[in-house]
N, C-alpha and C. Protein backbone atom coordinates (compact mmCIF):
# COMPACT_ATOMS: atom_id res chain seq x y z
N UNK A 1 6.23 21.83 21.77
CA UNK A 1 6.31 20.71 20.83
C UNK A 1 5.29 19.65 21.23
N UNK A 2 4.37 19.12 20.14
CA UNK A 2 3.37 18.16 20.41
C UNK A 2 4.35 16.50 20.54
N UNK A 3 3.47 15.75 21.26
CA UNK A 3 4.01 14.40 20.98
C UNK A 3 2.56 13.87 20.76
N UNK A 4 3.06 12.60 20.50
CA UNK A 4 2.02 11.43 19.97
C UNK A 4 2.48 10.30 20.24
N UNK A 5 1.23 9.29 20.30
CA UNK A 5 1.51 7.76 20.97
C UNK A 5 1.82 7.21 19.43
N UNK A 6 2.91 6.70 19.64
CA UNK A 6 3.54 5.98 18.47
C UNK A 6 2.40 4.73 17.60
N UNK A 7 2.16 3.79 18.78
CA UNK A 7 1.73 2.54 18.72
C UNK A 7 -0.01 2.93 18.26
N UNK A 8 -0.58 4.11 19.10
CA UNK A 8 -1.78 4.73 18.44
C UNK A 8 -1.76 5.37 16.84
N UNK A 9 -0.71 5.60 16.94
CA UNK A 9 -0.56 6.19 15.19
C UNK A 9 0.01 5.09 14.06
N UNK A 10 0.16 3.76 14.39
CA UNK A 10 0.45 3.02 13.65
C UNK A 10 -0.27 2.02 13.75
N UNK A 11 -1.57 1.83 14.64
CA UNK A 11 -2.88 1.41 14.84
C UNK A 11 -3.44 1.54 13.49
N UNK A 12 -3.60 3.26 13.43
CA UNK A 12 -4.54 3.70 12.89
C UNK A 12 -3.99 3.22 11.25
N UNK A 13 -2.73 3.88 10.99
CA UNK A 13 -2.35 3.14 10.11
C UNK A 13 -2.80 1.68 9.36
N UNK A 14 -2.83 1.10 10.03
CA UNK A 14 -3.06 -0.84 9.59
C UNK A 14 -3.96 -0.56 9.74
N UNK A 15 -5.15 0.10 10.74
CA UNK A 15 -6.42 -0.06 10.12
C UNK A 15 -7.13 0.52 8.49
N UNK A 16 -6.18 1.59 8.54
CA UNK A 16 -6.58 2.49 7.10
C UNK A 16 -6.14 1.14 6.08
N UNK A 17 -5.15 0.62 6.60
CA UNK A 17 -4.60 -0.29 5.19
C UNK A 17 -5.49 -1.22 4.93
N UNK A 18 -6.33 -1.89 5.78
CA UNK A 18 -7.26 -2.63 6.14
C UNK A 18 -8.85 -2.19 5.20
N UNK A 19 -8.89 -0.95 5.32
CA UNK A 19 -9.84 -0.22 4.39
C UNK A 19 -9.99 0.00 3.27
N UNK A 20 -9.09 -0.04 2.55
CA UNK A 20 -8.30 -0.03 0.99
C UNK A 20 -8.01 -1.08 0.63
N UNK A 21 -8.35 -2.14 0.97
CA UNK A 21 -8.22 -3.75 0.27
C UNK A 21 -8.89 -3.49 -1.44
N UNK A 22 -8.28 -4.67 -2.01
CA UNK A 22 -8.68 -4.35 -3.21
C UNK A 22 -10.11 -4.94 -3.06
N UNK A 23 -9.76 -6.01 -2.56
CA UNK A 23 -11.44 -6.79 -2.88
C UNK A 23 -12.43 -6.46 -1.56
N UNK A 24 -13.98 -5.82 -1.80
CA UNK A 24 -14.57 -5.21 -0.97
C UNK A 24 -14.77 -6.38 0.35
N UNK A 25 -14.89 -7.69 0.22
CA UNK A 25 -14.95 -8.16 1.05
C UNK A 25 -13.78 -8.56 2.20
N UNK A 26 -12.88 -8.25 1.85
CA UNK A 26 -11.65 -8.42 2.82
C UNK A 26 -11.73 -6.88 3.57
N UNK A 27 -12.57 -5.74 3.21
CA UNK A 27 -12.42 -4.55 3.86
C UNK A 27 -13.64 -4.88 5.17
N UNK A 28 -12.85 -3.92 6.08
CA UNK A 28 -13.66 -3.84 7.70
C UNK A 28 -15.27 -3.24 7.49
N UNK A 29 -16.36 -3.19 8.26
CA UNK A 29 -17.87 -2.76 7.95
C UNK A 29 -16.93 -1.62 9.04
N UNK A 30 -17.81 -0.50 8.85
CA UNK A 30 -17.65 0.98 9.86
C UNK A 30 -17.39 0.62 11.48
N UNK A 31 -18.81 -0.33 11.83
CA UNK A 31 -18.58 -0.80 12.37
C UNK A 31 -17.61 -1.25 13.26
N UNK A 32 -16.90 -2.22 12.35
CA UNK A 32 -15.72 -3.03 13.02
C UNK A 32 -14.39 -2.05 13.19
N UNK A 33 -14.80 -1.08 12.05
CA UNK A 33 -13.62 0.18 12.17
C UNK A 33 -13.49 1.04 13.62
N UNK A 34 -14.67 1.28 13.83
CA UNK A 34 -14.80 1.74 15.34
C UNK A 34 -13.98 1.02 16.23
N UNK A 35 -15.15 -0.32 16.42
CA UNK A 35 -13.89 -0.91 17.65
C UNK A 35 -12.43 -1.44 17.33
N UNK A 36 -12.10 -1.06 16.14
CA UNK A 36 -10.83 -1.60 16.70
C UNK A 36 -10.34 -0.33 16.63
N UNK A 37 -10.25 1.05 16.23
CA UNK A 37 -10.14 1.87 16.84
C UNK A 37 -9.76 2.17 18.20
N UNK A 38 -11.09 1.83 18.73
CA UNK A 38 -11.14 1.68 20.43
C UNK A 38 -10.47 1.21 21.19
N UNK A 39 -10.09 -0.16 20.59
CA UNK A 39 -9.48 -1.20 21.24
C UNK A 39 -8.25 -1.64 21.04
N UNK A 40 -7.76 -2.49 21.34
CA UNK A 40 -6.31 -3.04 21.79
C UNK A 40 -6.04 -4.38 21.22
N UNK A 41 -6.91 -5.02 20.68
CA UNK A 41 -7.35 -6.85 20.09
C UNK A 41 -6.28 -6.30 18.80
N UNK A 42 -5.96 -7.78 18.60
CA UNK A 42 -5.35 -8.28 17.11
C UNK A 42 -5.83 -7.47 16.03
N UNK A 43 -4.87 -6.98 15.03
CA UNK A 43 -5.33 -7.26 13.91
C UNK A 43 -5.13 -7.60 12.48
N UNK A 44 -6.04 -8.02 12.32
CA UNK A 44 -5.70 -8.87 10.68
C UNK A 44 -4.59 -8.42 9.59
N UNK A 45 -3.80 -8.73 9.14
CA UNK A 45 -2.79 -8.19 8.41
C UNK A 45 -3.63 -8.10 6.78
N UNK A 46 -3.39 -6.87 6.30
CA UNK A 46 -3.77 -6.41 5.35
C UNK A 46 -2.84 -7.17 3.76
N UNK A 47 -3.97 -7.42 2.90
CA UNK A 47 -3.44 -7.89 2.01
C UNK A 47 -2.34 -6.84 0.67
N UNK A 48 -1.40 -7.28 0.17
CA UNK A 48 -0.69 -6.38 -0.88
C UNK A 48 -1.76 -5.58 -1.51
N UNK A 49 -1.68 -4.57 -1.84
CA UNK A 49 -2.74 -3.31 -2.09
C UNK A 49 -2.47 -3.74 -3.44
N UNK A 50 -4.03 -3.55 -4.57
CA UNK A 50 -4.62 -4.27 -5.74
C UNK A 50 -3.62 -3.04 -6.84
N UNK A 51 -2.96 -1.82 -5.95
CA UNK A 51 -2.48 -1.21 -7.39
C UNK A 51 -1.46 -1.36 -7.20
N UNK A 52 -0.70 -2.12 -7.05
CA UNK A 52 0.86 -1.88 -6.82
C UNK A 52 1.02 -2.75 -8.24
N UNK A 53 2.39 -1.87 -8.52
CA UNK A 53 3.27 -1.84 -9.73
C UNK A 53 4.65 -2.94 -9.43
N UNK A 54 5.07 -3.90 -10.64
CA UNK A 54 6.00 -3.92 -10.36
C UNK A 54 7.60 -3.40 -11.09
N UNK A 55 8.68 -4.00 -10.98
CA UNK A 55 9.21 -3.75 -12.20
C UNK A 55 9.83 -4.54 -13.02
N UNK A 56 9.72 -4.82 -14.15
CA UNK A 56 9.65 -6.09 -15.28
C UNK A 56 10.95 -6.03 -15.39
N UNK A 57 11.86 -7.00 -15.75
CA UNK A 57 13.26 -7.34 -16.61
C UNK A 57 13.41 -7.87 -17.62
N UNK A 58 14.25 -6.87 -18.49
CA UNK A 58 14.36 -7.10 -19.79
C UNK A 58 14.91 -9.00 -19.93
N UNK A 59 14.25 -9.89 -20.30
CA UNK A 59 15.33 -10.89 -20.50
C UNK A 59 16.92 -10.67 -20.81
N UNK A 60 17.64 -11.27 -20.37
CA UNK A 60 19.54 -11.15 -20.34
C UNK A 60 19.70 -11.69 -21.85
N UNK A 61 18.66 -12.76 -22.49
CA UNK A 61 19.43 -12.94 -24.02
C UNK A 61 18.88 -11.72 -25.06
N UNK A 62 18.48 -10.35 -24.93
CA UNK A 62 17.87 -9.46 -25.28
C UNK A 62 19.72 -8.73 -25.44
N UNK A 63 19.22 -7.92 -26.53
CA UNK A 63 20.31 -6.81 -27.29
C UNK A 63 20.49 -6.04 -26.58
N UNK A 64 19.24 -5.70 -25.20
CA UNK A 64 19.54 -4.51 -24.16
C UNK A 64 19.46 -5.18 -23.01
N UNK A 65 20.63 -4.44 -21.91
CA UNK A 65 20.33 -5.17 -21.00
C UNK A 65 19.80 -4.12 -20.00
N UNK A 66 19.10 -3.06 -20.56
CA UNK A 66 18.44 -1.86 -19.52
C UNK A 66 17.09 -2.94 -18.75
N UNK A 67 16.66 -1.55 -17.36
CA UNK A 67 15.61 -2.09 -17.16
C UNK A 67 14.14 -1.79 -17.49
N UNK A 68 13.48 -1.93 -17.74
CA UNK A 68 12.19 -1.92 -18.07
C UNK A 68 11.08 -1.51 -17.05
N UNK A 69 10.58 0.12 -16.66
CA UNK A 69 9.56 0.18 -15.21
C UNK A 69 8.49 0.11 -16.20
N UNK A 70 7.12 -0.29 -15.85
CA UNK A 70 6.47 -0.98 -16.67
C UNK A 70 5.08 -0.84 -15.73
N UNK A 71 3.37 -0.60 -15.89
CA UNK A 71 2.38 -1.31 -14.68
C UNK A 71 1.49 -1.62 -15.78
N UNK A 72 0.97 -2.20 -15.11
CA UNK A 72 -0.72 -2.98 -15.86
C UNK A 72 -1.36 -2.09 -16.45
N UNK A 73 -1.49 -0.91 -16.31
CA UNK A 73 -2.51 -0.13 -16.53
C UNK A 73 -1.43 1.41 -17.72
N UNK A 74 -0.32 0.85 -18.18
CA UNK A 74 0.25 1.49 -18.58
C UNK A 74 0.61 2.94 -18.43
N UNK A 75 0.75 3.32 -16.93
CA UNK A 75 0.34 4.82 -16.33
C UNK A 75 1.98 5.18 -16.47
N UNK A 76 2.59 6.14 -16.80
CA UNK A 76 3.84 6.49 -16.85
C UNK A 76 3.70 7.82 -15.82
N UNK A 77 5.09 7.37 -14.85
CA UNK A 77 5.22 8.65 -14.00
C UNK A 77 6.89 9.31 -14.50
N UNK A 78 6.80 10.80 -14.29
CA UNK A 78 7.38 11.13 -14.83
C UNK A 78 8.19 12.31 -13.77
N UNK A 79 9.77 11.65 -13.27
CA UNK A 79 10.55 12.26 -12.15
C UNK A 79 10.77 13.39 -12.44
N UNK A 80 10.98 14.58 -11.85
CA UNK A 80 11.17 16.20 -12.47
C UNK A 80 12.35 16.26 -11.10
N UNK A 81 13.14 17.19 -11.65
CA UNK A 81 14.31 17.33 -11.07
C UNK A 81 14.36 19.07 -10.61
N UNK A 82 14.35 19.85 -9.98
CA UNK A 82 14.59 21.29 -9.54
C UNK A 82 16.12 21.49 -10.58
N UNK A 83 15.46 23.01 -10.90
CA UNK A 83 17.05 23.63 -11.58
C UNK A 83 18.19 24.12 -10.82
C-alpha cells in the first residue's frame, strides 16, 4: 500500500486553485509555480472560482414555493439515476 504526504498533496492543491483564477492577473507566472512548489512560504488564498453557479429562490409571495437551480450561462445538468 502506497502512502502520501498529506500537507504535500494539499499544497499542490491550493496551488492548482491558484492557477485557475478567473482573472489572468491574480494567476501565479510558471515561475512562481515552481517555487512554491519547492517550498514551504505562505500562500495566497485563492479567489471564488469565476464559474461557480449559484442557486436562485423562488420569491415566498410567488404561487410556487419550489426551488429554482438556475447559472449565468444557462447550462442545465442533468442527474441520471442507475436501474
Amino acid at each position: 500500500m502506497e502512502t502520501c504526504n498529506l500537507t504535500e498533496v494539499m499544497r499542490s492543491i491550493h496551488i492548482g486553485l491558484l492557477c485557475v483564477q478567473h482573472s489572468p492577473a491574480d494567476r501565479p507566472s510558471m515561475s512562481a509555480v515552481v517555487l512554491m512548489l519547492g517550498g514551504d512560504g505562505t500562500l495566497a488564498q485563492p479567489n471564488e472560482p469565476g464559474f461557480f453557479t449559484e442557486r436562485k429562490l423562488i420569491d415566498a409571495s410567488s404561487s410556487s414555493s419550489k426551488q429554482e437551480s438556475c447559472s449565468v450561462n444557462e447550462v442545465t445538468v442533468t442527474l441520471l439515476d442507475a436501474r
